[in-house]
C-alpha atoms as a PDB file:
ATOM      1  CA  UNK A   1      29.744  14.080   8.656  1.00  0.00           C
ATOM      2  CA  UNK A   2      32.051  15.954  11.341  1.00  0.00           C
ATOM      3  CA  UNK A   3      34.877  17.516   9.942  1.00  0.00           C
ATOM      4  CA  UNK A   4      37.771  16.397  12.083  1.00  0.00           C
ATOM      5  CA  UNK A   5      40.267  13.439  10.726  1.00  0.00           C
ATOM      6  CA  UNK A   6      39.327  10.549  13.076  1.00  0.00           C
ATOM      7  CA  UNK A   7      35.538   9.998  14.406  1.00  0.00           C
ATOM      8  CA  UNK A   8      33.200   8.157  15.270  1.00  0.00           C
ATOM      9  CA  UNK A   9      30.053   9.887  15.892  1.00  0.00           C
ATOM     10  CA  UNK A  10      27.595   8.820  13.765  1.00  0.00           C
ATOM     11  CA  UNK A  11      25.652   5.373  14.962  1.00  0.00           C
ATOM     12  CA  UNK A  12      23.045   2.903  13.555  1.00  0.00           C
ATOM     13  CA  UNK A  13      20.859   4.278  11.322  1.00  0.00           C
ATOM     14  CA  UNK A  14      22.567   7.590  10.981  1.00  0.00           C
ATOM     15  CA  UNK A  15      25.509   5.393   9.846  1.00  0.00           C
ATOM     16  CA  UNK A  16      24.009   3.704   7.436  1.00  0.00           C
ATOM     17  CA  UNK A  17      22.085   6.509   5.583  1.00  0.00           C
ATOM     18  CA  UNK A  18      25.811   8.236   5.240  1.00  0.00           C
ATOM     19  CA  UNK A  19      27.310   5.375   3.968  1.00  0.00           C
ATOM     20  CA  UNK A  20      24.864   4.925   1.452  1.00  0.00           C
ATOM     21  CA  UNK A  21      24.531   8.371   0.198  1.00  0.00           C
ATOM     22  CA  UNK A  22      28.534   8.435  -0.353  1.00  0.00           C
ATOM     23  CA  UNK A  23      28.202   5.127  -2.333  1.00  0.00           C
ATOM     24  CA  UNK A  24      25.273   7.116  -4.341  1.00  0.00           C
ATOM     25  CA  UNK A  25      27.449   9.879  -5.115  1.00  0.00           C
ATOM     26  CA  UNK A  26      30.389   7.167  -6.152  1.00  0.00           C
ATOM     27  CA  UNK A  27      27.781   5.407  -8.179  1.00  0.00           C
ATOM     28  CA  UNK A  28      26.864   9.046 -10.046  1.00  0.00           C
ATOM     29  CA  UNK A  29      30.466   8.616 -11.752  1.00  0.00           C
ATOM     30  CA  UNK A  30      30.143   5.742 -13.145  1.00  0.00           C
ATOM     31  CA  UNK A  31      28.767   5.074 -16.167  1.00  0.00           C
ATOM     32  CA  UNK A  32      25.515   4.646 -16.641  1.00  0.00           C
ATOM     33  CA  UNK A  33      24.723   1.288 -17.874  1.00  0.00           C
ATOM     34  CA  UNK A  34      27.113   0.157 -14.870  1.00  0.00           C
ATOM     35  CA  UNK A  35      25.635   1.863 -12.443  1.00  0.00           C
ATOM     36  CA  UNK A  36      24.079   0.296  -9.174  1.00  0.00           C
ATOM     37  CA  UNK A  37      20.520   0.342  -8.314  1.00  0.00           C
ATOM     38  CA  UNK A  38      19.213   0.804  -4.957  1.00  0.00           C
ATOM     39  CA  UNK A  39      18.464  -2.625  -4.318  1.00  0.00           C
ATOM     40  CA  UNK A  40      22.047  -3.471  -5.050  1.00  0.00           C
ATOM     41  CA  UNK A  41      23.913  -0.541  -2.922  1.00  0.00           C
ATOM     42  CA  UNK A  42      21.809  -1.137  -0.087  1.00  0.00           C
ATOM     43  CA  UNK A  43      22.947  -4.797  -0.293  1.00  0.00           C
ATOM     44  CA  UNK A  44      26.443  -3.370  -0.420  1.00  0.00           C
ATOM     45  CA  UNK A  45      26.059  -1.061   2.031  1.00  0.00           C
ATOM     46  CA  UNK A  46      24.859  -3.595   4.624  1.00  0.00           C
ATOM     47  CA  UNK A  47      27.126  -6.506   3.761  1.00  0.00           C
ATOM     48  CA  UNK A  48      30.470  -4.231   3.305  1.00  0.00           C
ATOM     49  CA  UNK A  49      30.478  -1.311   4.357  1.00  0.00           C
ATOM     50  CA  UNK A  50      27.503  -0.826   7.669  1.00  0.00           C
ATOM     51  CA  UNK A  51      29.418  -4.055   9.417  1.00  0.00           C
ATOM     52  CA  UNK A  52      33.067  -2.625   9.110  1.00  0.00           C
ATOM     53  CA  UNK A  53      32.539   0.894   9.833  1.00  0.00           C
ATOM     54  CA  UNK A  54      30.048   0.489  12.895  1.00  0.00           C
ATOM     55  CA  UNK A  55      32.663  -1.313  14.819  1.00  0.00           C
ATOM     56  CA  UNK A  56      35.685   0.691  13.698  1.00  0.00           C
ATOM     57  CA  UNK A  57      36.666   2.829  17.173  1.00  0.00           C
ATOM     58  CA  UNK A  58      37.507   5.540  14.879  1.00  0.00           C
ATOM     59  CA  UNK A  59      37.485   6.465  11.497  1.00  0.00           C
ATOM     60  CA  UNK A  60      38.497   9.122   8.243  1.00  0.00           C
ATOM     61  CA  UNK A  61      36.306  10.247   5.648  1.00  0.00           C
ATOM     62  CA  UNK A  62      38.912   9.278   3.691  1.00  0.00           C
ATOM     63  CA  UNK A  63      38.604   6.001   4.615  1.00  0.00           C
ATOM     64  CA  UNK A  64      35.136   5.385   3.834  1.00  0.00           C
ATOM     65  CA  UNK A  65      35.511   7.110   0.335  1.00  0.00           C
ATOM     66  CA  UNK A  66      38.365   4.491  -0.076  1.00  0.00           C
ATOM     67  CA  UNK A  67      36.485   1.618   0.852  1.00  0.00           C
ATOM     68  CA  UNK A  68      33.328   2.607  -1.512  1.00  0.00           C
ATOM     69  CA  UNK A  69      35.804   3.174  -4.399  1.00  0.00           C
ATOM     70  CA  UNK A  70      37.407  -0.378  -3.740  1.00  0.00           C
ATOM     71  CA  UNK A  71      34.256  -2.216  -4.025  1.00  0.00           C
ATOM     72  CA  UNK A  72      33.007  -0.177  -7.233  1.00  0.00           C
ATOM     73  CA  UNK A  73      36.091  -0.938  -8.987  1.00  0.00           C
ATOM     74  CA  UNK A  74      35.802  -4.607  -7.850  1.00  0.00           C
ATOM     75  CA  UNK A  75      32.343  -5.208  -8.999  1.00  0.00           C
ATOM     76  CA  UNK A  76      31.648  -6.978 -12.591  1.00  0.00           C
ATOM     77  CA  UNK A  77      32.150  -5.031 -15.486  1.00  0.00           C
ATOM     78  CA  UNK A  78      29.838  -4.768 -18.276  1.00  0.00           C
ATOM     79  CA  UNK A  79      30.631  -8.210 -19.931  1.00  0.00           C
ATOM     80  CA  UNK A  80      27.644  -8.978 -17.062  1.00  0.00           C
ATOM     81  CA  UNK A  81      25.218  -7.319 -18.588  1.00  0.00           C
ATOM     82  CA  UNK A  82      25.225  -9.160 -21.875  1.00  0.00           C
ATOM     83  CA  UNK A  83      23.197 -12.376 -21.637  1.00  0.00           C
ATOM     84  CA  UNK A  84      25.063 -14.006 -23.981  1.00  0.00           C
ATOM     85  CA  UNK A  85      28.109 -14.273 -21.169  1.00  0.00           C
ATOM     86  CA  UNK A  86      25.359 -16.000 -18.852  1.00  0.00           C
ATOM     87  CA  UNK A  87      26.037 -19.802 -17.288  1.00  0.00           C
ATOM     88  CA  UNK A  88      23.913 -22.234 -18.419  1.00  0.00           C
ATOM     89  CA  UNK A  89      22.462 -22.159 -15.226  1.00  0.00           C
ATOM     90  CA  UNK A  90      20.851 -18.870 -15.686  1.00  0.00           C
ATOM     91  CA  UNK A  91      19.255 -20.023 -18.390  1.00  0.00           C
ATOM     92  CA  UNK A  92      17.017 -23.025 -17.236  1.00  0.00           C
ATOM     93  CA  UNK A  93      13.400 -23.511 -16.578  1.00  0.00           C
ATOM     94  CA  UNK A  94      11.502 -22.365 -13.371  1.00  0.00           C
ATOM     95  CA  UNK A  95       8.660 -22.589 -11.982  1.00  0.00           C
ATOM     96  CA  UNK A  96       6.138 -19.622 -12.373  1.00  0.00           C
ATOM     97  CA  UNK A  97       5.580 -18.590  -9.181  1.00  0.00           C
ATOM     98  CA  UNK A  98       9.954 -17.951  -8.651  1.00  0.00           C
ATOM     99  CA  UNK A  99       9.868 -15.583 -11.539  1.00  0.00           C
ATOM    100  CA  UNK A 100      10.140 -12.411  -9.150  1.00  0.00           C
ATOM    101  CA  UNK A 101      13.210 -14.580  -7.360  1.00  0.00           C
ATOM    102  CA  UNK A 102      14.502 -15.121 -10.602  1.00  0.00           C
ATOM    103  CA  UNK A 103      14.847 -11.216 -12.222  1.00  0.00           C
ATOM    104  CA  UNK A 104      16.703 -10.444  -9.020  1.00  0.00           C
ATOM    105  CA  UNK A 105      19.103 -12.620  -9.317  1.00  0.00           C
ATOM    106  CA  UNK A 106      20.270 -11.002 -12.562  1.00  0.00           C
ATOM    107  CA  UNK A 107      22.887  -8.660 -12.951  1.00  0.00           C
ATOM    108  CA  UNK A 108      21.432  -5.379 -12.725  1.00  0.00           C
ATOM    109  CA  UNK A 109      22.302  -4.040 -16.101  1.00  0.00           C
ATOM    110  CA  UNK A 110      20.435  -6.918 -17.623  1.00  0.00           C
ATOM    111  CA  UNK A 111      17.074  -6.685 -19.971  1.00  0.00           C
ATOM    112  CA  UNK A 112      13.982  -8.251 -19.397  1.00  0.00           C
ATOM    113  CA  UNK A 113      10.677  -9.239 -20.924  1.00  0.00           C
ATOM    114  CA  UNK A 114       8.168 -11.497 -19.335  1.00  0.00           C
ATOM    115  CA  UNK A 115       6.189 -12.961 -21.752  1.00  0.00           C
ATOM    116  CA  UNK A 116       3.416 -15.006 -20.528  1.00  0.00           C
ATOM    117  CA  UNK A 117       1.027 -14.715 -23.811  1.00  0.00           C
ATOM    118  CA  UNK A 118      -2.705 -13.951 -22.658  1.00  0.00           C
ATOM    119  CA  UNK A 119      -1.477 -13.712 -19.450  1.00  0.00           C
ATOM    120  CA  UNK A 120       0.219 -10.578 -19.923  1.00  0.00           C
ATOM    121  CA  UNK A 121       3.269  -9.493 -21.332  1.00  0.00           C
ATOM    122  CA  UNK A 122       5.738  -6.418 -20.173  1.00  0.00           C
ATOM    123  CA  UNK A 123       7.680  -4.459 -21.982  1.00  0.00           C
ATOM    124  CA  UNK A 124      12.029  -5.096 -22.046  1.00  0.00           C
ATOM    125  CA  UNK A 125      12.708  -3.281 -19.034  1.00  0.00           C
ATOM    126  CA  UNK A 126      16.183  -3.124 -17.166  1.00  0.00           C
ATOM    127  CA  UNK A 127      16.905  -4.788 -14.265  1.00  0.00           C
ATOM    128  CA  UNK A 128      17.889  -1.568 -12.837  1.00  0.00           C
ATOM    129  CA  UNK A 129      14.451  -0.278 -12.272  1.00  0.00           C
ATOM    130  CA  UNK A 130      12.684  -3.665 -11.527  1.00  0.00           C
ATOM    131  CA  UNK A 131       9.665  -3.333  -9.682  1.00  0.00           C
ATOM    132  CA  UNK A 132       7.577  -6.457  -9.015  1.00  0.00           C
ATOM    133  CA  UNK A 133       4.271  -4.740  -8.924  1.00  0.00           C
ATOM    134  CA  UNK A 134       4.383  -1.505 -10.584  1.00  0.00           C
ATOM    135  CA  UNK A 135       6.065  -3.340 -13.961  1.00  0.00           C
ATOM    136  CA  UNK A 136       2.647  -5.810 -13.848  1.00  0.00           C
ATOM    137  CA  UNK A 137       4.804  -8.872 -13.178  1.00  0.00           C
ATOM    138  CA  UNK A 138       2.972  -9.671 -10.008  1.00  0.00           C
ATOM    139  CA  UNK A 139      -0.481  -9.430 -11.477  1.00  0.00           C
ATOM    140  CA  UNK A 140       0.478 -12.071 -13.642  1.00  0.00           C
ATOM    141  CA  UNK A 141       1.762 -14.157 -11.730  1.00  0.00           C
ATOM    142  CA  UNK A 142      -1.649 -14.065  -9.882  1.00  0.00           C
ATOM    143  CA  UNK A 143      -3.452 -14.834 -12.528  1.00  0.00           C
ATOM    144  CA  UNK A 144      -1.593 -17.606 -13.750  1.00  0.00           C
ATOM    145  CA  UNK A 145      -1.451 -18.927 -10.190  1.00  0.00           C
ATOM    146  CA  UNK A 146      -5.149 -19.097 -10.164  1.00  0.00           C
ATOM    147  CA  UNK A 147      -5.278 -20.943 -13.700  1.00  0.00           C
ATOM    148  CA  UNK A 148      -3.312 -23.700 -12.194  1.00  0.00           C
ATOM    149  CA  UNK A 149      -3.733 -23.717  -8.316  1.00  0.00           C
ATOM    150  CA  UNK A 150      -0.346 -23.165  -7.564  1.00  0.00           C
ATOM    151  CA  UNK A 151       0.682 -26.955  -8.986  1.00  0.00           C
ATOM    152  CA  UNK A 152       3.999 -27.380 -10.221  1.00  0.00           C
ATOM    153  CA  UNK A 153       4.771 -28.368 -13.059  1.00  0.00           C
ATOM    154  CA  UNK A 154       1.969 -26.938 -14.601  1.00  0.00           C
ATOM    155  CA  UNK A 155       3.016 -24.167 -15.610  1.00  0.00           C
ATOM    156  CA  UNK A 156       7.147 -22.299 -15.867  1.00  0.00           C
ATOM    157  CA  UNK A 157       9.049 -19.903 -17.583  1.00  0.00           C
ATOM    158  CA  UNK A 158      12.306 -20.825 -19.686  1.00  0.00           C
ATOM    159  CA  UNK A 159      14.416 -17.549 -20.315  1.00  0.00           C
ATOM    160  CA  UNK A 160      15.523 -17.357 -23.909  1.00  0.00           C
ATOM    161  CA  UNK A 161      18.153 -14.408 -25.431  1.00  0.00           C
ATOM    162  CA  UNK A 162      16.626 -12.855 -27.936  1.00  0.00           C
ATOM    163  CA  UNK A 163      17.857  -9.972 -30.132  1.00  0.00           C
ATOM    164  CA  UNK A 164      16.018  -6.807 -29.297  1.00  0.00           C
ATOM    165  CA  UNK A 165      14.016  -4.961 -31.872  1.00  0.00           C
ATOM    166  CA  UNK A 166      16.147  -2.968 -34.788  1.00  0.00           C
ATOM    167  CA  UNK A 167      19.643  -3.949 -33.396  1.00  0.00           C
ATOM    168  CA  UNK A 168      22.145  -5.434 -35.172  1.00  0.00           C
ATOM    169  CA  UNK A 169      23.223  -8.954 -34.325  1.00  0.00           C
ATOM    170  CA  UNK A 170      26.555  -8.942 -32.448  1.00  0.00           C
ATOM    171  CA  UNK A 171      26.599 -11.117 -29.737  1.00  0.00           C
ATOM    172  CA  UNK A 172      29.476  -8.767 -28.426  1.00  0.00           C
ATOM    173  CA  UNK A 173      27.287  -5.511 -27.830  1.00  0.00           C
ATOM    174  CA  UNK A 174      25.288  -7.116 -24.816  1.00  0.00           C
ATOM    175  CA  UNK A 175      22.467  -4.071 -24.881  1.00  0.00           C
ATOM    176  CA  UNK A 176      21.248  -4.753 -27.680  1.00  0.00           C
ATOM    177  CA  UNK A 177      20.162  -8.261 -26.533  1.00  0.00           C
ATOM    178  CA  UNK A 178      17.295  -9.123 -24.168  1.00  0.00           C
ATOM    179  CA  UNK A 179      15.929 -11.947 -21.923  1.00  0.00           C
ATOM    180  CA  UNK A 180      12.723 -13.608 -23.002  1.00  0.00           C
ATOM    181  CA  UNK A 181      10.810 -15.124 -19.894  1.00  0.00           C
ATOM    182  CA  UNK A 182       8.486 -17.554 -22.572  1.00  0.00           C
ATOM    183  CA  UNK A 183       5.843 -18.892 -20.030  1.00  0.00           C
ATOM    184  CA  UNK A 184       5.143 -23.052 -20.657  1.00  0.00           C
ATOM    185  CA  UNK A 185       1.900 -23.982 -19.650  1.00  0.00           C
ATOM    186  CA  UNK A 186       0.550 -27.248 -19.857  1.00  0.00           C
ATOM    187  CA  UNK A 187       3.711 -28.092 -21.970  1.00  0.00           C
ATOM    188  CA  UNK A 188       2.992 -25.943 -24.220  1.00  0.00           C
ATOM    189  CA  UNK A 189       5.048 -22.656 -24.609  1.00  0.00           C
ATOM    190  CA  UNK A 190       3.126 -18.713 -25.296  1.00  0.00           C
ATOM    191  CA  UNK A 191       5.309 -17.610 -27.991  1.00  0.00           C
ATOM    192  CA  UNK A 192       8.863 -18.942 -29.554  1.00  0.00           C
ATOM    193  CA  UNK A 193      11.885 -20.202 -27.546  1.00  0.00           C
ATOM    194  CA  UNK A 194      14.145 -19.730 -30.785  1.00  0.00           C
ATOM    195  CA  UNK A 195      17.133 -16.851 -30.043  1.00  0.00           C
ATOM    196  CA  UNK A 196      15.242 -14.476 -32.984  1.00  0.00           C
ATOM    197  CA  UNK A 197      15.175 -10.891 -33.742  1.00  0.00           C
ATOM    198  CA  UNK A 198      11.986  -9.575 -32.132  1.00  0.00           C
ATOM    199  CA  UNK A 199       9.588  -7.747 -34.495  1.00  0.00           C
ATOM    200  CA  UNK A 200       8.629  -4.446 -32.892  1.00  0.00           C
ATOM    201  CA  UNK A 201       4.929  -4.654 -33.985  1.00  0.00           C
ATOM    202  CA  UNK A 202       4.828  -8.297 -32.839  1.00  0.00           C
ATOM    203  CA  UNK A 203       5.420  -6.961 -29.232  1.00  0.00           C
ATOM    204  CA  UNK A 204       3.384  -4.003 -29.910  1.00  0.00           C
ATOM    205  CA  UNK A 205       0.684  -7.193 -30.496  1.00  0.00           C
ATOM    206  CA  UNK A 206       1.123  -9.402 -27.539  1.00  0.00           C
ATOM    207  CA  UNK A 207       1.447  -6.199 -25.318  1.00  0.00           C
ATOM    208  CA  UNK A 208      -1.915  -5.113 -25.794  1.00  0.00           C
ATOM    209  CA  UNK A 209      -3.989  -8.624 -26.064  1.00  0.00           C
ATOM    210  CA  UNK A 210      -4.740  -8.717 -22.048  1.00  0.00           C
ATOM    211  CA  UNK A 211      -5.034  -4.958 -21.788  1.00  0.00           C
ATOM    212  CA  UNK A 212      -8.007  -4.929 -24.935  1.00  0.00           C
ATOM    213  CA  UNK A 213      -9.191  -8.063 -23.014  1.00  0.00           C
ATOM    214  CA  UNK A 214      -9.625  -6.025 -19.868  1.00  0.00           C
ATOM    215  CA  UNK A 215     -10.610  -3.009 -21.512  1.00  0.00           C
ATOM    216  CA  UNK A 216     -13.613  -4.878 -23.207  1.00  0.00           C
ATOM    217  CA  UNK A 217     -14.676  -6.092 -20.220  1.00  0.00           C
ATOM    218  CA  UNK A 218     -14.989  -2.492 -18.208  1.00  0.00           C
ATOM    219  CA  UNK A 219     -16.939  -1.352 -20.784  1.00  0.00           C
ATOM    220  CA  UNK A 220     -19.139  -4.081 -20.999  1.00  0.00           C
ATOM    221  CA  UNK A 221     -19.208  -3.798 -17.052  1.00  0.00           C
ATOM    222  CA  UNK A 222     -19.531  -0.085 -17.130  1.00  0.00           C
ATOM    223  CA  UNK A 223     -22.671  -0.292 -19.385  1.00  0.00           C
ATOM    224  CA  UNK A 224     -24.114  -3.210 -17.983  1.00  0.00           C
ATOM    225  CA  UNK A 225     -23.962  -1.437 -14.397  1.00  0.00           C
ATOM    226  CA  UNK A 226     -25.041   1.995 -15.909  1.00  0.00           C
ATOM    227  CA  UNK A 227     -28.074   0.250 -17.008  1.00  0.00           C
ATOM    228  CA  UNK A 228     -29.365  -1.545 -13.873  1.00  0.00           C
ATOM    229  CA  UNK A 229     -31.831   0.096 -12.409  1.00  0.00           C
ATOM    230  CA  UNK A 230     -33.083  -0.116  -8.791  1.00  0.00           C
ATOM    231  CA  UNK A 231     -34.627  -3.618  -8.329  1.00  0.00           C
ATOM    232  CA  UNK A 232     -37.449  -2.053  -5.982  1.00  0.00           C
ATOM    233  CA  UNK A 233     -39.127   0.971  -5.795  1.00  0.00           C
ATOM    234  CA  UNK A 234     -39.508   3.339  -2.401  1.00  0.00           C
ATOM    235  CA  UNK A 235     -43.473   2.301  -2.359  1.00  0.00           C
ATOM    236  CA  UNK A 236     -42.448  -1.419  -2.418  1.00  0.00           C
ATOM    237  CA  UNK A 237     -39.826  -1.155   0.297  1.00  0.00           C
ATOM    238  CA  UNK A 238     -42.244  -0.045   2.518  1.00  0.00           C
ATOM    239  CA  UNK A 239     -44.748  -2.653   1.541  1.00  0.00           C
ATOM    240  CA  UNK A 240     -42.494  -5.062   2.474  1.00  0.00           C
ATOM    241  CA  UNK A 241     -42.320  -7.112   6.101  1.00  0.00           C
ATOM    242  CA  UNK A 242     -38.336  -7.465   5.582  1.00  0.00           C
ATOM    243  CA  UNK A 243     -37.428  -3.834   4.981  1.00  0.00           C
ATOM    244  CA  UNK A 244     -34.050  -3.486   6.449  1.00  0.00           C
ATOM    245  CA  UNK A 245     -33.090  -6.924   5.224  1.00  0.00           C
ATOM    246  CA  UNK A 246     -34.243  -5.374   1.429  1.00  0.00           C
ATOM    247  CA  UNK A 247     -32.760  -2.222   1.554  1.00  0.00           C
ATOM    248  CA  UNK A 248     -29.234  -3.378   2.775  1.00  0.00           C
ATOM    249  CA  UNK A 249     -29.181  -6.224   0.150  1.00  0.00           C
ATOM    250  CA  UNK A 250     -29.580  -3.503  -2.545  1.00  0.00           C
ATOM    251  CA  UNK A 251     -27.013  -1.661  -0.973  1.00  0.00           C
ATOM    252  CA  UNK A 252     -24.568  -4.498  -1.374  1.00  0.00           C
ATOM    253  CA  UNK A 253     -25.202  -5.493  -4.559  1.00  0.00           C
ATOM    254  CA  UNK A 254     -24.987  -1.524  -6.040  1.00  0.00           C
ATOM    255  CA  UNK A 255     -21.611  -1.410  -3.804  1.00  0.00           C
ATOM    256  CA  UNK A 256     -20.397  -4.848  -5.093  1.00  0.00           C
ATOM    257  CA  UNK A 257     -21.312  -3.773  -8.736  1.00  0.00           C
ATOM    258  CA  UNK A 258     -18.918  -0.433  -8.499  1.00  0.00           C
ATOM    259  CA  UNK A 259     -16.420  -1.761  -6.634  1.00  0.00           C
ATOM    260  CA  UNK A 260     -15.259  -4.643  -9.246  1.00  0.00           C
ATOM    261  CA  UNK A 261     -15.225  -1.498 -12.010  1.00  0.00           C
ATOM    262  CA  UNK A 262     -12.965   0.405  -9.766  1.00  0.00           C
ATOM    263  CA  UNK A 263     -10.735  -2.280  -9.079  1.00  0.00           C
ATOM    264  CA  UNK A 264     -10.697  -3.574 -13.067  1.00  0.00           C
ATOM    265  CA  UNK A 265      -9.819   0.027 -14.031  1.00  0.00           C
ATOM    266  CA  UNK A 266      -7.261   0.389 -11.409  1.00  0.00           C
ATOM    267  CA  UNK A 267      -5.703  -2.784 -13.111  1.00  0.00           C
ATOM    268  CA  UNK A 268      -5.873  -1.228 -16.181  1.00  0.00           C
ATOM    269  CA  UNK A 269      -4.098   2.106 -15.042  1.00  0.00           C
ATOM    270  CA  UNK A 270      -1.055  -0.201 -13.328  1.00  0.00           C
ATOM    271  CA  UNK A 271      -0.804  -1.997 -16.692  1.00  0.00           C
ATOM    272  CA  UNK A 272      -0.571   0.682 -18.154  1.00  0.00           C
ATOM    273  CA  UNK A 273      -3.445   0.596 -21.090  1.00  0.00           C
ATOM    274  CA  UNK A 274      -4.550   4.074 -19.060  1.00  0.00           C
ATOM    275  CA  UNK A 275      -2.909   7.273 -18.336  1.00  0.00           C
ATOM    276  CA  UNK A 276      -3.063   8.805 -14.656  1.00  0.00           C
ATOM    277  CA  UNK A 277      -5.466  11.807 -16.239  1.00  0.00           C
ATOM    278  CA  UNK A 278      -8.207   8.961 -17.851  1.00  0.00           C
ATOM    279  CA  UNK A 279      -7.759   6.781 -14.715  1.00  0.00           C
ATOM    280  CA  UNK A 280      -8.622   9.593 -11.986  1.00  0.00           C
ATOM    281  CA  UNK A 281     -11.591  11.076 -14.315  1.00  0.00           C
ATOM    282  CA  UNK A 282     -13.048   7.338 -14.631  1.00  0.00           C
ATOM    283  CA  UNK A 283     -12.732   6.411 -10.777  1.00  0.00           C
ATOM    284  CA  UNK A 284     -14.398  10.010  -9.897  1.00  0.00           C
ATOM    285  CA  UNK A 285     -16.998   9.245 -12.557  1.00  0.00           C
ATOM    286  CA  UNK A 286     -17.627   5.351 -10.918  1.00  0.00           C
ATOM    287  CA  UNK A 287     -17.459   6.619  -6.990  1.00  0.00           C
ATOM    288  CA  UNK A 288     -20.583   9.341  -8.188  1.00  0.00           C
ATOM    289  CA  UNK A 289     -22.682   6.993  -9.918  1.00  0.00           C
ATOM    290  CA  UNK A 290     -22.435   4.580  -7.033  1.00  0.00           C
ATOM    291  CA  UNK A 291     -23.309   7.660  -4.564  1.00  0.00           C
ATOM    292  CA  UNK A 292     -26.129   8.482  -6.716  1.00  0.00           C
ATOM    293  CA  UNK A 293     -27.374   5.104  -6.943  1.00  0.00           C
ATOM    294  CA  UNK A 294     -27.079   4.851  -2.906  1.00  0.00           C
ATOM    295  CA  UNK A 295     -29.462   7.992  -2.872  1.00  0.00           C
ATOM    296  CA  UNK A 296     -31.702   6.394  -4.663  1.00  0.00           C
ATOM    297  CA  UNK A 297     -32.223   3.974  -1.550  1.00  0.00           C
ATOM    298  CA  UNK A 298     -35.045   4.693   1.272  1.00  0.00           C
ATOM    299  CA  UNK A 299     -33.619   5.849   4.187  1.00  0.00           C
ATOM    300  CA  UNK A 300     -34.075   3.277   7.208  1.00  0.00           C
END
């Protein structure tokens, strides 16, 4: 930013990448489980700050730090972050496929689990860091979605606070409570709706019921792919009056064979059941055995 006291040279874009890089640097100095994420200061940064300062005819950098420190002090303190202090509202049924809508509308500081039994079920994660996809949410909402062709009122979640695992009750000390998104399906709910303690090993349980699902069924797709061998041999290929039509029906099958293990093990790497190292050395091992296999096919 220039150094003089009154300017106005920055524009558009270049405006809007300063004034969210100050409000980063204000939102260093607060304390952590306060602080912003950048889903929220972008929000601020386009609904307070972009709109004021772009039509400002000239302007202080001690303005701008002014304004920033205005709104941070302004914002909700941590009372927010405890469920327990949420409206009644907040706390109502929805329907399945509003359940990314729904975590954003929480106060950043807040904890999460979705649990949607065999469906899946994440970890307690902060709002802070929410990511639809990376977190698994979206993959099961996909999968429920398919379960119940996108009817509603088939299947919802009802958020329930629940005490977090080896925390004290004190209804006072919001971290140490979490959301539970319990998924209702065909009126029946996955797991309790009662405001318990969760036991650690019980979501240690429930994590890991898809991913061993999933896991059992790339190895039993892994073998059963290892062990099919070419249908036809090179001497009957060229026997045949349909040769081309053969060969590149072979070719789809072997690719259509690989290409579900790939994706399944991918799934299993963004649920995290795999680490990065186990999930690279398995794809490499897959994309081989598929080139190999192609080899194996006479050459039109």
């Amino acid at each position: 930013m220039p150094s003089k006291s009154k300017f106005k040279e920055l524009k558009g874009l270049a405006l809007y990448n300063f004034l969210l890089k100050k409000l980063a640097e204000q939102n260093k100095k607060s304390p952590k489980k306060l602080q912003l994420s950048l889903r929220r200061r972008r929000e601020i940064v386009s609904k307070d700050l972009y709109s004021k300062f772009k039509n400002a005819p000239t302007y202080t950098l001690s303005e701008v730090n002014l304004d920033i420190r205005k709104i941070v002090k302004g914002l909700p303190k941590e009372e927010v972050c405890n469920p327990n202090n949420l409206e009644t509202s907040q706390l109502e049924d929805f329907e399945f496929w509003d359940l990314d809508k729904y975590i954003l509308s929480l106060p950043d500081c807040t904890y999460v689990r979705v649990n949607a039994g065999s469906y899946g079920v994440t970890k307690i994660f902060s709002t802070r860091g929410y990511d639809y996809r990376s977190l698994g949410i979206s993959a099961i909402v996909e999968d429920i979605r398919k379960d119940t062709v996108n009817d509603s009122g088939v299947a919802s979640f009802k958020p329930v606070v629940k005490l977090k695992p080896k925390k004290q009750p004190n209804k006072n000390i919001g971290e140490n409570y979490f959301i539970d998104l319990v998924l209702n399906i065909n009126n029946q709910f996955v797991d309790s709706t009662k405001s318990e303690e969760v036991k650690e090993e019980t979501i240690k349980v429930k994590k890991t019921k898809k991913v061993e699902e999933l896991k059992e069924k790339v190895v039993k797709k892994i073998i059963t792919t290892k062990s099919i061998k070419p249908k036809k041999k090179k001497a009957q290929y060229k026997k045949a009056a349909g040769l081309k039509i053969a060969a590149k029906k072979d070719k789809e099958r072997i690719l259509g064979e690989y290409n579900k293990q790939i994706e399944l093990i991918a799934k299993l790497y963004k649920m995290g059941a795999i680490n990065k190292q186990l999930y690279l050395s398995q794809n490499k091992e897959l994309l081989n055995e598929k080139n190999e296999r192609l080899k194996q096919l006479p050459k039109l």
